[in-house]
N, C-alpha and C. Protein backbone atom coordinates (compact mmCIF):
# COMPACT_ATOMS: atom_id res chain seq x y z
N UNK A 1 66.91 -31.76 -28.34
CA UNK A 1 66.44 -32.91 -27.60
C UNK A 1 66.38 -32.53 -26.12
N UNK A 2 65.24 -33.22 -25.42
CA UNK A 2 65.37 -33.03 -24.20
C UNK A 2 64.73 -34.12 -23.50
N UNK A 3 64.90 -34.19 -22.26
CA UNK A 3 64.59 -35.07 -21.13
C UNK A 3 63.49 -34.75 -20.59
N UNK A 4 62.36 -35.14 -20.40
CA UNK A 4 60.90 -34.77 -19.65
C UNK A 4 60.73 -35.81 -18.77
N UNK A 5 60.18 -35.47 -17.72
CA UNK A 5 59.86 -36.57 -16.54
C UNK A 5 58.75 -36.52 -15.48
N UNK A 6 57.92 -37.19 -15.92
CA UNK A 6 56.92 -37.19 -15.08
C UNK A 6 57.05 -37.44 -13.92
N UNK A 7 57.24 -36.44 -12.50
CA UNK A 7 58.21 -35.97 -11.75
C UNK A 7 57.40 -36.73 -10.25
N UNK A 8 56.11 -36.73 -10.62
CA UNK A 8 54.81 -36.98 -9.56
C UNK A 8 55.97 -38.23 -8.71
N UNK A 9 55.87 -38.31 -7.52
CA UNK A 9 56.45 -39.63 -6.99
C UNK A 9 57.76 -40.73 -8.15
N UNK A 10 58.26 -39.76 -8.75
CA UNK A 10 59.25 -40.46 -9.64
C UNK A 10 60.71 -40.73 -8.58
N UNK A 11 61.24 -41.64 -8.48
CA UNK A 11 62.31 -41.97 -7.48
C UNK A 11 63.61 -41.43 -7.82
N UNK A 12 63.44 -41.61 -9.21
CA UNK A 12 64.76 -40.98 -10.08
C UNK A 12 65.20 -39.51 -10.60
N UNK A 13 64.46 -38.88 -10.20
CA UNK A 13 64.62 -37.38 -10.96
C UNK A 13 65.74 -37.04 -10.31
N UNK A 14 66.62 -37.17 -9.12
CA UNK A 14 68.40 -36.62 -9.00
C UNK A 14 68.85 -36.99 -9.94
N UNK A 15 68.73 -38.89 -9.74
CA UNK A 15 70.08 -39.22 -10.81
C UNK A 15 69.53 -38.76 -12.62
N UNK A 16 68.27 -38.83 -13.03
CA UNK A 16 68.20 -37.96 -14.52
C UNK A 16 68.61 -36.57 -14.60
N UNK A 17 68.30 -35.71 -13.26
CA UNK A 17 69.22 -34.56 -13.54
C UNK A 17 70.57 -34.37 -13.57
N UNK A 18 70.96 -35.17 -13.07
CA UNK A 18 72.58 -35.04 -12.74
C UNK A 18 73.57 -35.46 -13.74
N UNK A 19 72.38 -36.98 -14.65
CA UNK A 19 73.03 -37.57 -15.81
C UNK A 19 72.82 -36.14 -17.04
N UNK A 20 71.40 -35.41 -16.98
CA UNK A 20 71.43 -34.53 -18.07
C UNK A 20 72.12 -33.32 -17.78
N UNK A 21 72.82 -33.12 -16.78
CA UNK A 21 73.94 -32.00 -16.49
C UNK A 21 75.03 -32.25 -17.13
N UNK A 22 75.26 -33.73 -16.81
CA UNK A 22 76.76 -34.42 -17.44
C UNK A 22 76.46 -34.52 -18.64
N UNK A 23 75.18 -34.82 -19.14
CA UNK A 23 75.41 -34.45 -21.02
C UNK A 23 74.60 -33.05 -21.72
N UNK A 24 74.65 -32.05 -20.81
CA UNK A 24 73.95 -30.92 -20.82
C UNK A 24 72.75 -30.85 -22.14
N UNK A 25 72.00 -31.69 -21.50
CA UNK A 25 70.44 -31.73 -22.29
C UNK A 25 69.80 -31.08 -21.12
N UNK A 26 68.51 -29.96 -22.01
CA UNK A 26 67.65 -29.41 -20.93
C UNK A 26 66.66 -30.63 -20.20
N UNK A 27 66.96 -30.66 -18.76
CA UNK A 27 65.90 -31.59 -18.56
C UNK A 27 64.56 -30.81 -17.59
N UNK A 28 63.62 -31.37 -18.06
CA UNK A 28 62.39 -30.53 -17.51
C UNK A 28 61.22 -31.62 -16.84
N UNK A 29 60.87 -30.92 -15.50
CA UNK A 29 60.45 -31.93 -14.02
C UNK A 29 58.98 -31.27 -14.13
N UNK A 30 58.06 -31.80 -14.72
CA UNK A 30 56.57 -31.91 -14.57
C UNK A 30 55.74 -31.95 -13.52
N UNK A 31 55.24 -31.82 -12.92
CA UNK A 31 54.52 -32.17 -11.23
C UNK A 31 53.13 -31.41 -11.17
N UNK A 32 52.51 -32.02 -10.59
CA UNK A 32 51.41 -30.78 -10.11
C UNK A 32 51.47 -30.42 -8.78
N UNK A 33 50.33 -29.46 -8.08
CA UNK A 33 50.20 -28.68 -7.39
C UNK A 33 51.08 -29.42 -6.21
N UNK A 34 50.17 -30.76 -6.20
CA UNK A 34 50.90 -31.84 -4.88
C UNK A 34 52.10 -32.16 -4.52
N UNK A 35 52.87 -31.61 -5.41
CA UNK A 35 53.85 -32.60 -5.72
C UNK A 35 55.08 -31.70 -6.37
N UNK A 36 55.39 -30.67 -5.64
CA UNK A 36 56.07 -29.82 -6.38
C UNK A 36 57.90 -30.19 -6.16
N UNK A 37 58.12 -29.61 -7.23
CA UNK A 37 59.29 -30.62 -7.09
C UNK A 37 60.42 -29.29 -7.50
N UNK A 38 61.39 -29.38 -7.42
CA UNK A 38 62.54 -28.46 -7.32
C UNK A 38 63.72 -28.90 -7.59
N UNK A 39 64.88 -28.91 -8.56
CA UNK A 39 66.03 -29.08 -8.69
C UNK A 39 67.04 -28.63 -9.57
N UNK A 40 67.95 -27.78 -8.94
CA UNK A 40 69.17 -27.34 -9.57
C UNK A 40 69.59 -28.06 -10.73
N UNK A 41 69.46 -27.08 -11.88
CA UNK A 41 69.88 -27.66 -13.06
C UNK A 41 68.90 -28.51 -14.17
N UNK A 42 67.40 -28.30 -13.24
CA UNK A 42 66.27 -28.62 -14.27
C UNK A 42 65.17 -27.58 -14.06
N UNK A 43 64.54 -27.31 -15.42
CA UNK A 43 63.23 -26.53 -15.19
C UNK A 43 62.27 -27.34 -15.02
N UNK A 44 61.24 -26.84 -13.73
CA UNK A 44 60.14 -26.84 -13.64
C UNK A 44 59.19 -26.43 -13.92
N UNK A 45 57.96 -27.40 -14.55
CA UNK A 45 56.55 -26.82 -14.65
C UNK A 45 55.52 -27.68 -13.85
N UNK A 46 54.79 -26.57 -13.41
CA UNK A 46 53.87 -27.29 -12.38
C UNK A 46 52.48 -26.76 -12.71
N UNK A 47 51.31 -27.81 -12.79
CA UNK A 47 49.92 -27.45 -13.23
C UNK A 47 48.77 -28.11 -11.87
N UNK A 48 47.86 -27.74 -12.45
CA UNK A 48 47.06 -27.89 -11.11
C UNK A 48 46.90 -29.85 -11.05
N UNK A 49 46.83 -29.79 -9.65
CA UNK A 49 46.01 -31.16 -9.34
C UNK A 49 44.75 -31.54 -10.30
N UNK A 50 44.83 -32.43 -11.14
CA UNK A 50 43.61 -32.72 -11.69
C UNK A 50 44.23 -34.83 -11.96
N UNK A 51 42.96 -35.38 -12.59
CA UNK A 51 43.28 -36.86 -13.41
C UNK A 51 44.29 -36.37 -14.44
N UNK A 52 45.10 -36.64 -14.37
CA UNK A 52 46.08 -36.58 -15.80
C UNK A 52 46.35 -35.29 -16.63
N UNK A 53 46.20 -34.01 -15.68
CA UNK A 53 46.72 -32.99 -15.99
C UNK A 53 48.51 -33.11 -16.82
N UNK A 54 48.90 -33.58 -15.55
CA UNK A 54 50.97 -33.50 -15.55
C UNK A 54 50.51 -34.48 -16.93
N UNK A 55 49.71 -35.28 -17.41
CA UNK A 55 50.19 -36.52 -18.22
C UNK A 55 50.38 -35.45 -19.65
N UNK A 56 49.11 -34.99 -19.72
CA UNK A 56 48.48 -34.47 -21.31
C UNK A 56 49.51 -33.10 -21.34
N UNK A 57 49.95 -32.37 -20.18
CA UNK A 57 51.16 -31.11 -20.52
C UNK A 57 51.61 -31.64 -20.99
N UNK A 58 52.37 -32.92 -20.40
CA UNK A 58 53.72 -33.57 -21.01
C UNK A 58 53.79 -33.45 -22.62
N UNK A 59 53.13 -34.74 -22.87
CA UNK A 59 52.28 -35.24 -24.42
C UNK A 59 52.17 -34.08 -24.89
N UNK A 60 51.74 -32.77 -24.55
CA UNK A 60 51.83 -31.33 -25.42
C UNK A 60 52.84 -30.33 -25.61
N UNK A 61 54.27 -31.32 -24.98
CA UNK A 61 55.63 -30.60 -24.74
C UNK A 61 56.19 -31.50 -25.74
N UNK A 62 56.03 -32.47 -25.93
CA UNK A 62 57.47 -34.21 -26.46
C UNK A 62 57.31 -33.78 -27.57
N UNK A 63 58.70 -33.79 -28.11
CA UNK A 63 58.77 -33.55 -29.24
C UNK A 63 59.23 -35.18 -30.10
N UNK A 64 59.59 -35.35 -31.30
CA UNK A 64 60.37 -36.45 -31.81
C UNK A 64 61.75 -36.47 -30.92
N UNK A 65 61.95 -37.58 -30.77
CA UNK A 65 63.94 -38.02 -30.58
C UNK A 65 64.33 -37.58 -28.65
N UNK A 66 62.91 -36.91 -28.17
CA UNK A 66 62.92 -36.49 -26.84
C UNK A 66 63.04 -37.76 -26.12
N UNK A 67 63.62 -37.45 -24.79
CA UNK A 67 63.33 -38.86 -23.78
C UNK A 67 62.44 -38.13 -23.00
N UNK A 68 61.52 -39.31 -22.50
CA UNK A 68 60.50 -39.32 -21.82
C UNK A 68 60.87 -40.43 -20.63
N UNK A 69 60.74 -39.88 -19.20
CA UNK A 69 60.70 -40.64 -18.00
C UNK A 69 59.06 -40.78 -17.13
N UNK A 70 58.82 -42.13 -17.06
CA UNK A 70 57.71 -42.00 -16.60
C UNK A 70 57.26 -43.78 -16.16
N UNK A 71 56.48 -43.83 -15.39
CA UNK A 71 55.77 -45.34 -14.97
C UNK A 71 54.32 -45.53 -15.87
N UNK A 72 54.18 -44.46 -16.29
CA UNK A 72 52.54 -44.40 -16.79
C UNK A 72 52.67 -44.85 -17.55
N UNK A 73 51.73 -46.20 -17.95
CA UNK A 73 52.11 -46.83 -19.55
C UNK A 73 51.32 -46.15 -20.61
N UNK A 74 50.38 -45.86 -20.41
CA UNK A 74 49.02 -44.82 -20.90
C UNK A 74 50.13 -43.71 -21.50
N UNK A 75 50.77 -42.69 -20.33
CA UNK A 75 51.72 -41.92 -21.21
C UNK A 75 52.35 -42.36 -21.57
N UNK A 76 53.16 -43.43 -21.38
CA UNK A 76 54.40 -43.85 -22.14
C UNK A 76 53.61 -44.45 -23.98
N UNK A 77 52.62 -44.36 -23.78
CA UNK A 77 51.89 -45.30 -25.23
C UNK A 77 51.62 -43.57 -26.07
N UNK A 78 51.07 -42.68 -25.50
CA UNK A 78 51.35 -41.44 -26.15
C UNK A 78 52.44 -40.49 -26.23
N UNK A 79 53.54 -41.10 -25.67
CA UNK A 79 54.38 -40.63 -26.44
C UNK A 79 55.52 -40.93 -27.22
N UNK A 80 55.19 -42.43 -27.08
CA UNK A 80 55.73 -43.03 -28.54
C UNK A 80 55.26 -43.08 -29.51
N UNK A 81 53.54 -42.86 -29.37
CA UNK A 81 52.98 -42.24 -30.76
C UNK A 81 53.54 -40.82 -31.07
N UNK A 82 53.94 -39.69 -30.38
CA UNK A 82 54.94 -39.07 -30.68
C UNK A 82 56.38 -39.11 -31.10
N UNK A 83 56.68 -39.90 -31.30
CA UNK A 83 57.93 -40.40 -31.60
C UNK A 83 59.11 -39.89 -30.82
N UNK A 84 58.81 -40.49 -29.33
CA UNK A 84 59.94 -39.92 -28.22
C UNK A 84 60.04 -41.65 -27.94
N UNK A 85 61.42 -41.48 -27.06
CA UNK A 85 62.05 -42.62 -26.56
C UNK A 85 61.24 -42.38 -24.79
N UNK A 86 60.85 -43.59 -24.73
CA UNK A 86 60.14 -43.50 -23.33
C UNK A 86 60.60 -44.83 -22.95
N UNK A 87 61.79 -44.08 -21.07
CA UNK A 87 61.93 -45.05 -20.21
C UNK A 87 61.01 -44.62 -18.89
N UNK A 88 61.11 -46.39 -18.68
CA UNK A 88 60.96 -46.55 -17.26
C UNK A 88 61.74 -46.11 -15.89
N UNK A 89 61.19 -46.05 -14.82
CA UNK A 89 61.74 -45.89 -13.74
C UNK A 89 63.07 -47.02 -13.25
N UNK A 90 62.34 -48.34 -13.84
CA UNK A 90 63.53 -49.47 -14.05
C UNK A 90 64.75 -49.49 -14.58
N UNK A 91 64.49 -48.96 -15.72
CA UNK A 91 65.69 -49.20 -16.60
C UNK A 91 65.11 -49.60 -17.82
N UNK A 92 64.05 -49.86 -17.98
CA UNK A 92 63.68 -50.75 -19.46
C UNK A 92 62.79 -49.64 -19.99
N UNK A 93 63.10 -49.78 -21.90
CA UNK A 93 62.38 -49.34 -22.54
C UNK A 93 61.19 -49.38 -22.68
N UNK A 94 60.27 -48.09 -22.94
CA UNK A 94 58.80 -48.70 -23.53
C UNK A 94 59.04 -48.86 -25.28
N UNK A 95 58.54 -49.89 -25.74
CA UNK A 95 58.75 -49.97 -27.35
C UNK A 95 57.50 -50.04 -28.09
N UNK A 96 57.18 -50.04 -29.37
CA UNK A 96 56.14 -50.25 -30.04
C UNK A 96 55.74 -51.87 -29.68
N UNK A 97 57.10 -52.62 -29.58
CA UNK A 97 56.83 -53.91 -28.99
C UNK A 97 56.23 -54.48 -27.89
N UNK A 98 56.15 -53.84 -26.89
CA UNK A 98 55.96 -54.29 -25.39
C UNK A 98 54.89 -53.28 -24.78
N UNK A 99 54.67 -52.16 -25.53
CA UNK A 99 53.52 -50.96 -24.84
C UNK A 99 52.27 -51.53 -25.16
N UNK A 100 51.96 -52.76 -26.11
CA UNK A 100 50.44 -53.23 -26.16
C UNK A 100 49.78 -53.68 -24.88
N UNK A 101 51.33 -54.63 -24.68
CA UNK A 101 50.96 -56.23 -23.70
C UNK A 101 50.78 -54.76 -22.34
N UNK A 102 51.65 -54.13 -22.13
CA UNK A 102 51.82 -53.17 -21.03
C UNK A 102 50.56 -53.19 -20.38
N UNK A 103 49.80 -52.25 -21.65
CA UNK A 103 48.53 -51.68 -21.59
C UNK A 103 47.34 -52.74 -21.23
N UNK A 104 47.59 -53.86 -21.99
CA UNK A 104 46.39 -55.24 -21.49
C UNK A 104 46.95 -55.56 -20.11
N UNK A 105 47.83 -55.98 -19.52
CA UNK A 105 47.97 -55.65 -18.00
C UNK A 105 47.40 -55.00 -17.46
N UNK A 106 47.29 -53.61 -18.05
CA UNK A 106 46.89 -52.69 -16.57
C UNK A 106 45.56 -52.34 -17.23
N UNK A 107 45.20 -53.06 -17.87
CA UNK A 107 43.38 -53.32 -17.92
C UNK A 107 42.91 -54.23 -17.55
N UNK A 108 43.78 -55.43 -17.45
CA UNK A 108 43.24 -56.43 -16.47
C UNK A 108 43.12 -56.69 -15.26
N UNK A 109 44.31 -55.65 -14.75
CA UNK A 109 44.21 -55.39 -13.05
C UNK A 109 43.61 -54.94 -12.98
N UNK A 110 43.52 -53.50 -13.80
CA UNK A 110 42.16 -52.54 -13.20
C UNK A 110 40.90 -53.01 -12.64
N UNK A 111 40.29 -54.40 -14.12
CA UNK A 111 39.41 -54.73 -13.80
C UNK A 111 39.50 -55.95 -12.63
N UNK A 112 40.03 -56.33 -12.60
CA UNK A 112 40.26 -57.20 -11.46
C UNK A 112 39.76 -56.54 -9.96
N UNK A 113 40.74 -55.41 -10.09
CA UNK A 113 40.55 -54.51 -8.61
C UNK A 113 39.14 -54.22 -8.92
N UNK A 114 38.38 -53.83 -10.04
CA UNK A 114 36.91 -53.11 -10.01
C UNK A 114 36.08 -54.47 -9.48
N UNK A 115 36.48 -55.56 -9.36
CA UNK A 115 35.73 -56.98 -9.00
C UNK A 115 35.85 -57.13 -7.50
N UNK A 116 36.44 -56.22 -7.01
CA UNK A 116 36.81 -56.60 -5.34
C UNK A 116 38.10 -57.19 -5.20
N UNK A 117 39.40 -57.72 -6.25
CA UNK A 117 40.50 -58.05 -6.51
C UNK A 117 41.33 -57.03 -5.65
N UNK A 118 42.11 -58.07 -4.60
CA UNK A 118 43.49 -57.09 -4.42
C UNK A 118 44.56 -57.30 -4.95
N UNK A 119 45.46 -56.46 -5.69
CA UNK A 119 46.66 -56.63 -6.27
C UNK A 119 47.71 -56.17 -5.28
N UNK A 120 49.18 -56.85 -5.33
CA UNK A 120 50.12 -56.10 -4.74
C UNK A 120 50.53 -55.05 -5.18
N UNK A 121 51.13 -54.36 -4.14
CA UNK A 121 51.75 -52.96 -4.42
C UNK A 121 53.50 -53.16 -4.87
N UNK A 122 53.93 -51.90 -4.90
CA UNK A 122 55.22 -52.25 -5.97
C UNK A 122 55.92 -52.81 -4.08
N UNK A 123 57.35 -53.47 -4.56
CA UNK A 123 58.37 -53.52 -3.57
C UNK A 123 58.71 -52.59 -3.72
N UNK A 124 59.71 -52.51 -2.39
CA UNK A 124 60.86 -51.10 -2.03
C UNK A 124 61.91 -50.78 -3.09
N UNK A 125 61.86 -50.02 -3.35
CA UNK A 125 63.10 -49.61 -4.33
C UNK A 125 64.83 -50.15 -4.04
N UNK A 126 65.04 -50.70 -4.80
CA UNK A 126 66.42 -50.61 -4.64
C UNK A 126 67.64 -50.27 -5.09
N UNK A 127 68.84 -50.22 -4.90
CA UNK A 127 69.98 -49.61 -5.04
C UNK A 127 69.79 -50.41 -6.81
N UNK A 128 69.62 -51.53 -7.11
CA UNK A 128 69.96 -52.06 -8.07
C UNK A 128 68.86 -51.66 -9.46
N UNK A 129 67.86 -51.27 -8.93
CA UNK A 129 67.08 -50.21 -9.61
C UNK A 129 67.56 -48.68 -10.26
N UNK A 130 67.66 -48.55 -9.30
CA UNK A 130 68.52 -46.86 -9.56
C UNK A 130 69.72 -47.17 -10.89
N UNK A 131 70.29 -48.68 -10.60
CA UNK A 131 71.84 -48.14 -11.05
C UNK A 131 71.22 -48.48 -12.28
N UNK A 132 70.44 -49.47 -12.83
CA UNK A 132 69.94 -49.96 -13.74
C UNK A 132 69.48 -48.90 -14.75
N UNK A 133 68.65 -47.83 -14.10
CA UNK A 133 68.02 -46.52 -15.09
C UNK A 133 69.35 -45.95 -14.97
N UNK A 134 70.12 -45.57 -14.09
CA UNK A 134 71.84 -44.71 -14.64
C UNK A 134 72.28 -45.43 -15.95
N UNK A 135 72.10 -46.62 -15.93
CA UNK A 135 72.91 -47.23 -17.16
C UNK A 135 72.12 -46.74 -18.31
N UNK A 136 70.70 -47.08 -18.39
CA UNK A 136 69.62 -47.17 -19.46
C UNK A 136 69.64 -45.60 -20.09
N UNK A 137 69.76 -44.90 -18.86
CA UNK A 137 69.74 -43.41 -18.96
C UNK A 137 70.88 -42.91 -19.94
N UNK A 138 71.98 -43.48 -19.63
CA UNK A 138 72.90 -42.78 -19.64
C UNK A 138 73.00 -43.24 -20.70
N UNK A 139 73.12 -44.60 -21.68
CA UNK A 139 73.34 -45.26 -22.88
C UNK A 139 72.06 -44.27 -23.87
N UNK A 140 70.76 -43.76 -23.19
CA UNK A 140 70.14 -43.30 -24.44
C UNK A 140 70.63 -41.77 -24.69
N UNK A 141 71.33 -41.54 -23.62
CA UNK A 141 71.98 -39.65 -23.71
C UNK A 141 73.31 -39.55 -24.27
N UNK A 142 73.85 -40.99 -24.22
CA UNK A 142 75.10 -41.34 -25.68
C UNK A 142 74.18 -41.77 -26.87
N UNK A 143 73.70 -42.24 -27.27
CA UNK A 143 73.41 -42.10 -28.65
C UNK A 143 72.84 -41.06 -29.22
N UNK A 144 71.74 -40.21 -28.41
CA UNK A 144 71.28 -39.22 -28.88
C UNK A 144 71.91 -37.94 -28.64
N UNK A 145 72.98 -37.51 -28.00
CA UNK A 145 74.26 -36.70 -27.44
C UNK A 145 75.05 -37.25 -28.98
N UNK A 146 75.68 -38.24 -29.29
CA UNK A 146 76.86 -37.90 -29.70
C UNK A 146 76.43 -38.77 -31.33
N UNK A 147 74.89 -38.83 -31.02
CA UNK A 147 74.75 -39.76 -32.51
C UNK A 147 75.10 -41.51 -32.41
């Protein structure tokens, strides 16, 4: 089993490395050219700048029972058709349950914005964010760590 994370502007990749040190799962930091990313105690792979290069490596790395970190619901929907556990940057699961509605969201903004629609952008991150994925994180690296 391992930890993959779509690394591009991800807020969390310390605390997922630091949690997969403490349960020594390989964790591996995705990025492209832009966006190169570096950290003790995870491997990196880095591919060129393209649309959804970092997405489709990923999706051609996940195996079953893998965790997957990522905001992309698009990836997060392929790789639970792989049969990986895919969290959010939040803390919350993507499920077979909730990755439909996900996906009709961010086709309705899209099109919204393609209408001249402005949508807001995310808020600032906060402390209560972070601790939220430590928990989420850390509860799916005990069950799949120790069964």
């Amino acid at each position: 089993m391992n930890v993959l994370i779509d690394a591009d502007a991800c807020p969390v990749v310390d605390i997922a490395v630091s949690l997969c040190r403490e349960f020594q799962v390989l964790c591996i930091l995705l990025c492209d050219t832009a966006h190169t990313i570096h950290r003790n105690g995870a491997n990196t792979l880095i591919f060129d700048k393209g649309a959804d290069s970092v997405d489709f490596a990923l999706v051609n790395r996940v195996s079953p029972g893998d965790i997957v970190i990522t905001q992309d619901y698009g990836l997060a929907a392929m790789c639970l058709a792989k049969r990986a556990r895919v969290l959010h940057q939040d803390g919350w699961e993507y499920t077979q349950s909730n990755i439909s509605g996900l996906l009709e969201q961010r086709h309705a903004a899209r099109c919204f914005r393609a209408a001249g629609g402005r949508t807001k952008g995310p808020t600032k991150r906060t402390s209560a964010q972070n601790e939220l994925f430590a928990q989420a994180l850390r509860a799916m690296l005990q069950q799949t760590v120790h069964g």
